[in-house]
PDB file of N, CA and C in Angstrom:
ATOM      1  N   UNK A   1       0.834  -1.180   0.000  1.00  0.00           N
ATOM      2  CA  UNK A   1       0.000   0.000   0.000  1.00  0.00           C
ATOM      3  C   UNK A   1       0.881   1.247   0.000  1.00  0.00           C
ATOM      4  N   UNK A   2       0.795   2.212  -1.319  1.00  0.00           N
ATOM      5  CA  UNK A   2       1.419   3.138  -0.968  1.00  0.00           C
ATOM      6  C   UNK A   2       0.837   4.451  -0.068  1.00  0.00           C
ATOM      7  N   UNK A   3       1.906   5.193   0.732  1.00  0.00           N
ATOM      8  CA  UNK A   3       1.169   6.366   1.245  1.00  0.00           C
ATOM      9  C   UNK A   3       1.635   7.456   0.383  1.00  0.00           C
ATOM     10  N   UNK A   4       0.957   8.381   0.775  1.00  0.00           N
ATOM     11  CA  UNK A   4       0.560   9.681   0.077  1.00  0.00           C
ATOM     12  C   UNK A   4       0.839  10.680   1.346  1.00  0.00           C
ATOM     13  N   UNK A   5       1.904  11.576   0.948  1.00  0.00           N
ATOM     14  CA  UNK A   5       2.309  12.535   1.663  1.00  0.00           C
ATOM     15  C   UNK A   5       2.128  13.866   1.246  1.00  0.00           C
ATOM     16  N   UNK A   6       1.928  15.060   1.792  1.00  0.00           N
ATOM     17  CA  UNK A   6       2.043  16.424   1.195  1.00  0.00           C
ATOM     18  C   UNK A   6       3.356  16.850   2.309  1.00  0.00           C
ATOM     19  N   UNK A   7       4.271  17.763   1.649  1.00  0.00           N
ATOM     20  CA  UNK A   7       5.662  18.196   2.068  1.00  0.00           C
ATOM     21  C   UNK A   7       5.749  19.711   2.382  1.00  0.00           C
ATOM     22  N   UNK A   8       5.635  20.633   2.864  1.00  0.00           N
ATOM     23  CA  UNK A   8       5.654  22.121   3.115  1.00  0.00           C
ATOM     24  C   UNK A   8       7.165  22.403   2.911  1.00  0.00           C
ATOM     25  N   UNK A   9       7.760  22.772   1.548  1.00  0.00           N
ATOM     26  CA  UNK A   9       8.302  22.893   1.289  1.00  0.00           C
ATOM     27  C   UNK A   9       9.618  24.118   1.764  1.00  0.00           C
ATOM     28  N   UNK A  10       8.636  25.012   2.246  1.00  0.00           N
ATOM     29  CA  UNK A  10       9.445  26.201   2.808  1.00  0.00           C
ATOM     30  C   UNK A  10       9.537  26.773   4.787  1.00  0.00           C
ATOM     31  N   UNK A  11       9.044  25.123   4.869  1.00  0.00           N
ATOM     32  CA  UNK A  11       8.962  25.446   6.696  1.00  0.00           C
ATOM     33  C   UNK A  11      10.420  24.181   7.260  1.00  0.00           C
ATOM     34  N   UNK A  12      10.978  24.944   7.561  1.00  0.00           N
ATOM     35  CA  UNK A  12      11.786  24.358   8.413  1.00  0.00           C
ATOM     36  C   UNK A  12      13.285  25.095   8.020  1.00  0.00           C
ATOM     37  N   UNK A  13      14.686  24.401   8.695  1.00  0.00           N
ATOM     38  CA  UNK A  13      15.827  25.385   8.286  1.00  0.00           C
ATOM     39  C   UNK A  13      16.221  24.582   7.322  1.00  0.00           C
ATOM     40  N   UNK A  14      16.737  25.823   6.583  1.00  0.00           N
ATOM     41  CA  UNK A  14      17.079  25.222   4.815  1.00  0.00           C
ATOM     42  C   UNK A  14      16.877  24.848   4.107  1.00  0.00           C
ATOM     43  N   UNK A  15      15.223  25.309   4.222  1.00  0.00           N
ATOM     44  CA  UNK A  15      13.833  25.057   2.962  1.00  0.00           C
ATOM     45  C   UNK A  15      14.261  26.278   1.501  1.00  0.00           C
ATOM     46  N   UNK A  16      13.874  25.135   0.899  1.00  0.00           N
ATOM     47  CA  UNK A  16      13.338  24.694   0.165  1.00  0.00           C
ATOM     48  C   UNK A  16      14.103  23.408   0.011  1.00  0.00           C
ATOM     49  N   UNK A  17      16.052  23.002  -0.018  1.00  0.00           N
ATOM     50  CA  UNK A  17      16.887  22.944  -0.419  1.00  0.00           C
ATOM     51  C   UNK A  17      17.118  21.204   0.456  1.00  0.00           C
ATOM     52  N   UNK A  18      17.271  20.994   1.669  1.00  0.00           N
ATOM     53  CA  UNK A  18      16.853  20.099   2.201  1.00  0.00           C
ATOM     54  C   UNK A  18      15.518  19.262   2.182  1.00  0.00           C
ATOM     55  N   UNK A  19      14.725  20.209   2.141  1.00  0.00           N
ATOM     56  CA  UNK A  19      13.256  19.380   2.539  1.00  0.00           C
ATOM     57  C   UNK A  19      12.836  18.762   1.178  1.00  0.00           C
ATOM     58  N   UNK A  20      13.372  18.994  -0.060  1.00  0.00           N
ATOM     59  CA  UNK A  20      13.338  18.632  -0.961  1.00  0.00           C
ATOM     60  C   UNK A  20      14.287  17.542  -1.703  1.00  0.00           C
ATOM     61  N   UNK A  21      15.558  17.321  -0.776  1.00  0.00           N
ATOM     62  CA  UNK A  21      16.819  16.367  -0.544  1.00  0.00           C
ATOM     63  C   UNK A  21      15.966  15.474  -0.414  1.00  0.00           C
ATOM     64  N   UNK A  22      15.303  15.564   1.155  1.00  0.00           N
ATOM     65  CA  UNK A  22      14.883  14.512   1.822  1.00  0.00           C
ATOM     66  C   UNK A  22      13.453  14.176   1.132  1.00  0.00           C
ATOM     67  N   UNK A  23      12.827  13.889   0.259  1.00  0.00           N
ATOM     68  CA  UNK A  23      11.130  13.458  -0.155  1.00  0.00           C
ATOM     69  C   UNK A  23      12.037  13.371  -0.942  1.00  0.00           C
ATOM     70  N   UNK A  24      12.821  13.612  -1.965  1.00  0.00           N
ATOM     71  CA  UNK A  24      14.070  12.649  -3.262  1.00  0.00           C
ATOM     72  C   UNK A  24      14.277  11.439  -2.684  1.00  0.00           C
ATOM     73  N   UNK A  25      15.024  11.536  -1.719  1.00  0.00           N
ATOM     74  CA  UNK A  25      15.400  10.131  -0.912  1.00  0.00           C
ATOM     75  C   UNK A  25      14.690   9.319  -0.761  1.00  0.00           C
ATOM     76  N   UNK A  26      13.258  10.051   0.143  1.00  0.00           N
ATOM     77  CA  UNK A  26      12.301   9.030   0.113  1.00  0.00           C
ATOM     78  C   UNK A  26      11.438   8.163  -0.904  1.00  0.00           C
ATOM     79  N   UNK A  27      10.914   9.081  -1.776  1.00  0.00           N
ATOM     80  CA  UNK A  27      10.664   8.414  -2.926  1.00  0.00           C
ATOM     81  C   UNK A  27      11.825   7.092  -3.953  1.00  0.00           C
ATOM     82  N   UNK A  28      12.908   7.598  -3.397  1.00  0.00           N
ATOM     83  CA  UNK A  28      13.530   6.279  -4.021  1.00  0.00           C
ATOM     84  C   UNK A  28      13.797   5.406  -3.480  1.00  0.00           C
ATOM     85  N   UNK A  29      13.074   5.245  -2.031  1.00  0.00           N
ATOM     86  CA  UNK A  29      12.998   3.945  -1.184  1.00  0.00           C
ATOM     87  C   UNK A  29      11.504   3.581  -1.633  1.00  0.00           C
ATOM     88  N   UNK A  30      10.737   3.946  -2.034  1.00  0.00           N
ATOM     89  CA  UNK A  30       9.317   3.427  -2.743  1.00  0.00           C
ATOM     90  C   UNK A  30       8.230   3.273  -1.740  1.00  0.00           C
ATOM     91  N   UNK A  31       7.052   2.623  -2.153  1.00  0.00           N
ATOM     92  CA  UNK A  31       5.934   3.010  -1.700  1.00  0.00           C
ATOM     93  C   UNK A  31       5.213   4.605  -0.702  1.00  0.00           C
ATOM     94  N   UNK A  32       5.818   5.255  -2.045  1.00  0.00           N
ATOM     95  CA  UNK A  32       5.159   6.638  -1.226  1.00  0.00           C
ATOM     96  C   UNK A  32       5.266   7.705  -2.280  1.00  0.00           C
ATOM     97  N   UNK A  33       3.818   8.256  -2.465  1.00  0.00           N
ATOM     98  CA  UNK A  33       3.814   9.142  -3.260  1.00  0.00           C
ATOM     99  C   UNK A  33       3.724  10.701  -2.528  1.00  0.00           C
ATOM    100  N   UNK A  34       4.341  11.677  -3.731  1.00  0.00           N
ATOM    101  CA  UNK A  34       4.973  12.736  -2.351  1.00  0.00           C
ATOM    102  C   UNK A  34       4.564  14.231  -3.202  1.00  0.00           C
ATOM    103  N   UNK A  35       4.036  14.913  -2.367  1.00  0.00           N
ATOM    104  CA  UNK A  35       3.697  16.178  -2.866  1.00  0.00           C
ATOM    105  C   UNK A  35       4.061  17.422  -2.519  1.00  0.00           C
ATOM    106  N   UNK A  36       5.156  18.148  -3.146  1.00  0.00           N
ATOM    107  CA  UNK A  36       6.098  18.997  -2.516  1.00  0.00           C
ATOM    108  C   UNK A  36       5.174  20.473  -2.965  1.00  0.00           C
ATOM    109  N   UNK A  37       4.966  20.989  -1.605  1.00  0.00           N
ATOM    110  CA  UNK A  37       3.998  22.271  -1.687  1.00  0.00           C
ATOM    111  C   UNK A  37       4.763  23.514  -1.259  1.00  0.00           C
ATOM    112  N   UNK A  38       4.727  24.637  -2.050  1.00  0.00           N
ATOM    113  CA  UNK A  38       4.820  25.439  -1.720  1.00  0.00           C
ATOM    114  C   UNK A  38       5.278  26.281  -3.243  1.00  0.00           C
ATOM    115  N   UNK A  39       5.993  27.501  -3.318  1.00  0.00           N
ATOM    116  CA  UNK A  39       5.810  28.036  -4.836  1.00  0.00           C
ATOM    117  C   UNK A  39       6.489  27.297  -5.758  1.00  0.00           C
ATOM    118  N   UNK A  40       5.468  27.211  -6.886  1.00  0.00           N
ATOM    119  CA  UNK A  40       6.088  26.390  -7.753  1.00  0.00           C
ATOM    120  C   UNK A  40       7.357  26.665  -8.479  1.00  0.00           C
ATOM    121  N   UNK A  41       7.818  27.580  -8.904  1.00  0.00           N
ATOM    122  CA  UNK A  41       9.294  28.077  -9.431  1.00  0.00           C
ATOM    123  C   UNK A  41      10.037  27.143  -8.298  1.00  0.00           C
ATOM    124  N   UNK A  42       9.818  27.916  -7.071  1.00  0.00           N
ATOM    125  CA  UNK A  42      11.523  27.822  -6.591  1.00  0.00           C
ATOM    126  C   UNK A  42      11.701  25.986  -5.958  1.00  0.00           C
ATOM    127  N   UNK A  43       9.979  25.601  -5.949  1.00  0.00           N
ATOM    128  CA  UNK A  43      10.088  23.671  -5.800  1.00  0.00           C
ATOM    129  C   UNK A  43      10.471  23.574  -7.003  1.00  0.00           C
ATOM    130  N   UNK A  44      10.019  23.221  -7.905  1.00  0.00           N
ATOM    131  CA  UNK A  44      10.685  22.691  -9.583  1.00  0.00           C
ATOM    132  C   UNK A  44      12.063  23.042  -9.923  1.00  0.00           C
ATOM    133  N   UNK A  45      12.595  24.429  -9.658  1.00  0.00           N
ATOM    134  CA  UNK A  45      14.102  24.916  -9.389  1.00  0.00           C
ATOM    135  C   UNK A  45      14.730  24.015  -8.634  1.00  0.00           C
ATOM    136  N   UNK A  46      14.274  23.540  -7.442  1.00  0.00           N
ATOM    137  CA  UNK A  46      15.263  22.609  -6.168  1.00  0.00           C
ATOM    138  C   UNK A  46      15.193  20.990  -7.315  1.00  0.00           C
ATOM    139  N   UNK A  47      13.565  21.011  -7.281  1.00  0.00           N
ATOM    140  CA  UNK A  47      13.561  19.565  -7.744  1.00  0.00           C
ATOM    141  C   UNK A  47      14.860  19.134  -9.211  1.00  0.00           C
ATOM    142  N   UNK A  48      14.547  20.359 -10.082  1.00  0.00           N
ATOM    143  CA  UNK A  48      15.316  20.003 -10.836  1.00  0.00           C
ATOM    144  C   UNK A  48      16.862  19.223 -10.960  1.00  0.00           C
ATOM    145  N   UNK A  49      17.650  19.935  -9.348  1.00  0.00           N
ATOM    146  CA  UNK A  49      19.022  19.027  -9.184  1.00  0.00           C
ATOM    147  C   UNK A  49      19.196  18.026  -9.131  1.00  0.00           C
ATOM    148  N   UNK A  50      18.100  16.990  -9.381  1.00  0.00           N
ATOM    149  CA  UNK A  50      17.952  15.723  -9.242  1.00  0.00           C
ATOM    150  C   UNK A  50      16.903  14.961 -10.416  1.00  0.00           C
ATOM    151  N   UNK A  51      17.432  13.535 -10.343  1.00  0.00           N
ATOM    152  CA  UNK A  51      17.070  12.691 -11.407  1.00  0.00           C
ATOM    153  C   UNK A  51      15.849  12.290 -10.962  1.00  0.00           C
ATOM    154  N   UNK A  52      14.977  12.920 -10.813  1.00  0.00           N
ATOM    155  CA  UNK A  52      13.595  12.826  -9.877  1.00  0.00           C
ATOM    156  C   UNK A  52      12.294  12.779 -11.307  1.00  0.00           C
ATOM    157  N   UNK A  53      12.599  12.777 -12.606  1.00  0.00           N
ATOM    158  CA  UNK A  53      11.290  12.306 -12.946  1.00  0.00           C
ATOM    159  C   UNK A  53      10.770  11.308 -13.075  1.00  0.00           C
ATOM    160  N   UNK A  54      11.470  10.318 -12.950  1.00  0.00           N
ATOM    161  CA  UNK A  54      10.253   9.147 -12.810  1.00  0.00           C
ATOM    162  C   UNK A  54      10.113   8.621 -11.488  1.00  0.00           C
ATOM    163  N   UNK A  55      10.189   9.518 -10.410  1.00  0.00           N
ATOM    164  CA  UNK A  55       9.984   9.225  -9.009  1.00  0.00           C
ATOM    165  C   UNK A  55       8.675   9.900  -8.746  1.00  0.00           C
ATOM    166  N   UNK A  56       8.222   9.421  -7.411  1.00  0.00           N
ATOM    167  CA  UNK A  56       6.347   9.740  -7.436  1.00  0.00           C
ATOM    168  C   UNK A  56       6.206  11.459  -7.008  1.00  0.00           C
ATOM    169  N   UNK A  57       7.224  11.843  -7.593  1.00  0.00           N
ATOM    170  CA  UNK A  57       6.860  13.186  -6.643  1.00  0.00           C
ATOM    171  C   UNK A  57       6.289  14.526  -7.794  1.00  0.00           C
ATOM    172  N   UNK A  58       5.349  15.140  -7.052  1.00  0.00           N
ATOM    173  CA  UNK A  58       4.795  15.965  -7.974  1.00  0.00           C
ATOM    174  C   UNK A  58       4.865  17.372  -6.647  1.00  0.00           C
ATOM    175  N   UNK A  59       4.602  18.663  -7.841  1.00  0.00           N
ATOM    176  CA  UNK A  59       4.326  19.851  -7.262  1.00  0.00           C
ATOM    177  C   UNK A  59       2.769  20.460  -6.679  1.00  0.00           C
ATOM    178  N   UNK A  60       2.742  20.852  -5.281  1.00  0.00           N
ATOM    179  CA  UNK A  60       1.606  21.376  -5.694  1.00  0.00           C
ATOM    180  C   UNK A  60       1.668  23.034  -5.159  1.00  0.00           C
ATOM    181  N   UNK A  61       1.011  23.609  -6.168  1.00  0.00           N
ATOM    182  CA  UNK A  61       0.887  25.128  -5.970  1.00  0.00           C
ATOM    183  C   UNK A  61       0.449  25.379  -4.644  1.00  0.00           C
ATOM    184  N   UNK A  62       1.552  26.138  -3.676  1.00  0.00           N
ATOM    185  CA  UNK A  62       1.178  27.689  -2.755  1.00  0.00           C
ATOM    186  C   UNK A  62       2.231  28.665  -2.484  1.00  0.00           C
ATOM    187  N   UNK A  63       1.891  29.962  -3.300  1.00  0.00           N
ATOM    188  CA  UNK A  63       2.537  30.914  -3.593  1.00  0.00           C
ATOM    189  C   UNK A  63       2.641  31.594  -2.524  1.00  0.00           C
ATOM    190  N   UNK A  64       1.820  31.497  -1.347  1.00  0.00           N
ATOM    191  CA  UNK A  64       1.946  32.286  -0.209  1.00  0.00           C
ATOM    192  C   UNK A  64       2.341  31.479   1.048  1.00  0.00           C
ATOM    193  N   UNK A  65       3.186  31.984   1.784  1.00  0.00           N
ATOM    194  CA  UNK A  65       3.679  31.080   3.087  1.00  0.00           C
ATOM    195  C   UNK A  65       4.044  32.266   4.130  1.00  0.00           C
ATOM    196  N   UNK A  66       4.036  31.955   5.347  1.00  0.00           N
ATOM    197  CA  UNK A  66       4.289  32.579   6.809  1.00  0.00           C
ATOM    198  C   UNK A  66       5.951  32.473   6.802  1.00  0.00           C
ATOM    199  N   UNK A  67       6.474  33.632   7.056  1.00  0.00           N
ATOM    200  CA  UNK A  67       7.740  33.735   6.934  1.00  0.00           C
ATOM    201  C   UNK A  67       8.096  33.516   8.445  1.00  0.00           C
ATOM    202  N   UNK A  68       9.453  33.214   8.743  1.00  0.00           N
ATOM    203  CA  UNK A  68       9.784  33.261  10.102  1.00  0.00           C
ATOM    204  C   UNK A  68       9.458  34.172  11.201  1.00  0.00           C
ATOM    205  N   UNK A  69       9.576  35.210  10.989  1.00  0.00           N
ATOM    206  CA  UNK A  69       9.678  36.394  11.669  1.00  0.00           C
ATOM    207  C   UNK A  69       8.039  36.890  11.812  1.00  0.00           C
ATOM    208  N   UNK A  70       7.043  35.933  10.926  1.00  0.00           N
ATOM    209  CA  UNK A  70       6.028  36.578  11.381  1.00  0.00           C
ATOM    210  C   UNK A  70       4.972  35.887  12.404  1.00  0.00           C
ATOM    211  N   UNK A  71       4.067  36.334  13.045  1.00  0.00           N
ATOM    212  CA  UNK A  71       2.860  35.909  14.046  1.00  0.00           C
ATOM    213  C   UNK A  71       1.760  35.098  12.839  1.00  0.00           C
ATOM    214  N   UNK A  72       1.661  33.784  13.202  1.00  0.00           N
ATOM    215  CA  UNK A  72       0.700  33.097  12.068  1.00  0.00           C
ATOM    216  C   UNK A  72      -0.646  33.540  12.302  1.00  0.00           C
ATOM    217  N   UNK A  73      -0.786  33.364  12.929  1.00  0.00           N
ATOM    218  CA  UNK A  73      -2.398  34.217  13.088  1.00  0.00           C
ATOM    219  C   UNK A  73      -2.901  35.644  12.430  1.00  0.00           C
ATOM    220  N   UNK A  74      -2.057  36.241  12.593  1.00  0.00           N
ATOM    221  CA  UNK A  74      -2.001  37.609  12.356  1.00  0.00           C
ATOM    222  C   UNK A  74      -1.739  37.642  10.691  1.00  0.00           C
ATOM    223  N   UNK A  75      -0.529  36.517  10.312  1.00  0.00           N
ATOM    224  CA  UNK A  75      -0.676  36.458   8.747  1.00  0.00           C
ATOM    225  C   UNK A  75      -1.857  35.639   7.780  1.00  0.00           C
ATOM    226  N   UNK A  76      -2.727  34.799   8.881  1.00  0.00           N
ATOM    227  CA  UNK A  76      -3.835  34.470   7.892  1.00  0.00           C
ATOM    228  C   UNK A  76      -5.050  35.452   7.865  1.00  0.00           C
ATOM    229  N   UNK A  77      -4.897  36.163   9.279  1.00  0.00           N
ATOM    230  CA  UNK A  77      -5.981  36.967   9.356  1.00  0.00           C
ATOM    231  C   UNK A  77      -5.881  38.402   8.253  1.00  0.00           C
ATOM    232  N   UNK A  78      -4.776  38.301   8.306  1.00  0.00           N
ATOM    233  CA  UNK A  78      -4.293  39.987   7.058  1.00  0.00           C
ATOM    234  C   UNK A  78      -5.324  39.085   5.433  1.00  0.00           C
ATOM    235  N   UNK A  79      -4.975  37.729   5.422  1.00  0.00           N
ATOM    236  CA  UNK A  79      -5.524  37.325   4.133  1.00  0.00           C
ATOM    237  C   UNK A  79      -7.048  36.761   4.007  1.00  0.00           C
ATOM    238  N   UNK A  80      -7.426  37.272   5.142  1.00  0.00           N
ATOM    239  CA  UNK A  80      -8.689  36.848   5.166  1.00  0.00           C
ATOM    240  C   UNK A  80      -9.703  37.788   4.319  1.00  0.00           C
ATOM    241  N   UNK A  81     -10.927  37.628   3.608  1.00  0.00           N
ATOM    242  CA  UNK A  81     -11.940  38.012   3.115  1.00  0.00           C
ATOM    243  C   UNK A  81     -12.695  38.334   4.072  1.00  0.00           C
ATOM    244  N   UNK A  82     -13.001  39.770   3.944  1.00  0.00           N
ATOM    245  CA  UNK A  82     -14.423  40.427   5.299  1.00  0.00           C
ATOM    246  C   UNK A  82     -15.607  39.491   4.655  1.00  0.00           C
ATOM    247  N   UNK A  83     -16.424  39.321   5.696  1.00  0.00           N
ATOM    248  CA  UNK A  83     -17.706  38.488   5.101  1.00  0.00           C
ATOM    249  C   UNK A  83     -18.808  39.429   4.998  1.00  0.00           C
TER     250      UNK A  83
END
């Protein structure tokens, strides 16, 4: 049975660049399909250093992310829609 992962590509230290090392790796130990999220340029840019297309890993679009330095709350609430 394979699992199915989604990857936050730009949270942790030395995102994009590591976290994208590591779901390479994994995918070439198998049974696991892997979905590296966050903006698509600079994932497909990382992914590219590697012989990763016929491994299960795909992109998925989010152009917007909480930077270090900021309060998460405060950055979803700035993107929120008044109702």
């Amino acid at each position: 049975m394979k699992i199915r992962v989604a990857v936050d590509t730009m949270g942790g230290d030395y995102a994009p660049a590591e976290i994208v090392k590591g779901a390479v790796l994994a995918a070439e130990k198998g049974d696991i399909d892997i979905a590296l999220v966050g903006p698509t340029d600079i994932v497909e840019a990382e992914l590219a250093k590697y012989d990763a297309s016929r491994l299960p890993i795909r992109c998925g679009r989010a152009d917007e992310f909480i930077k270090e330095a900021e309060n998460p709350a405060l950055a979803v609430a700035a993107n929120l829609m008044p109702l």
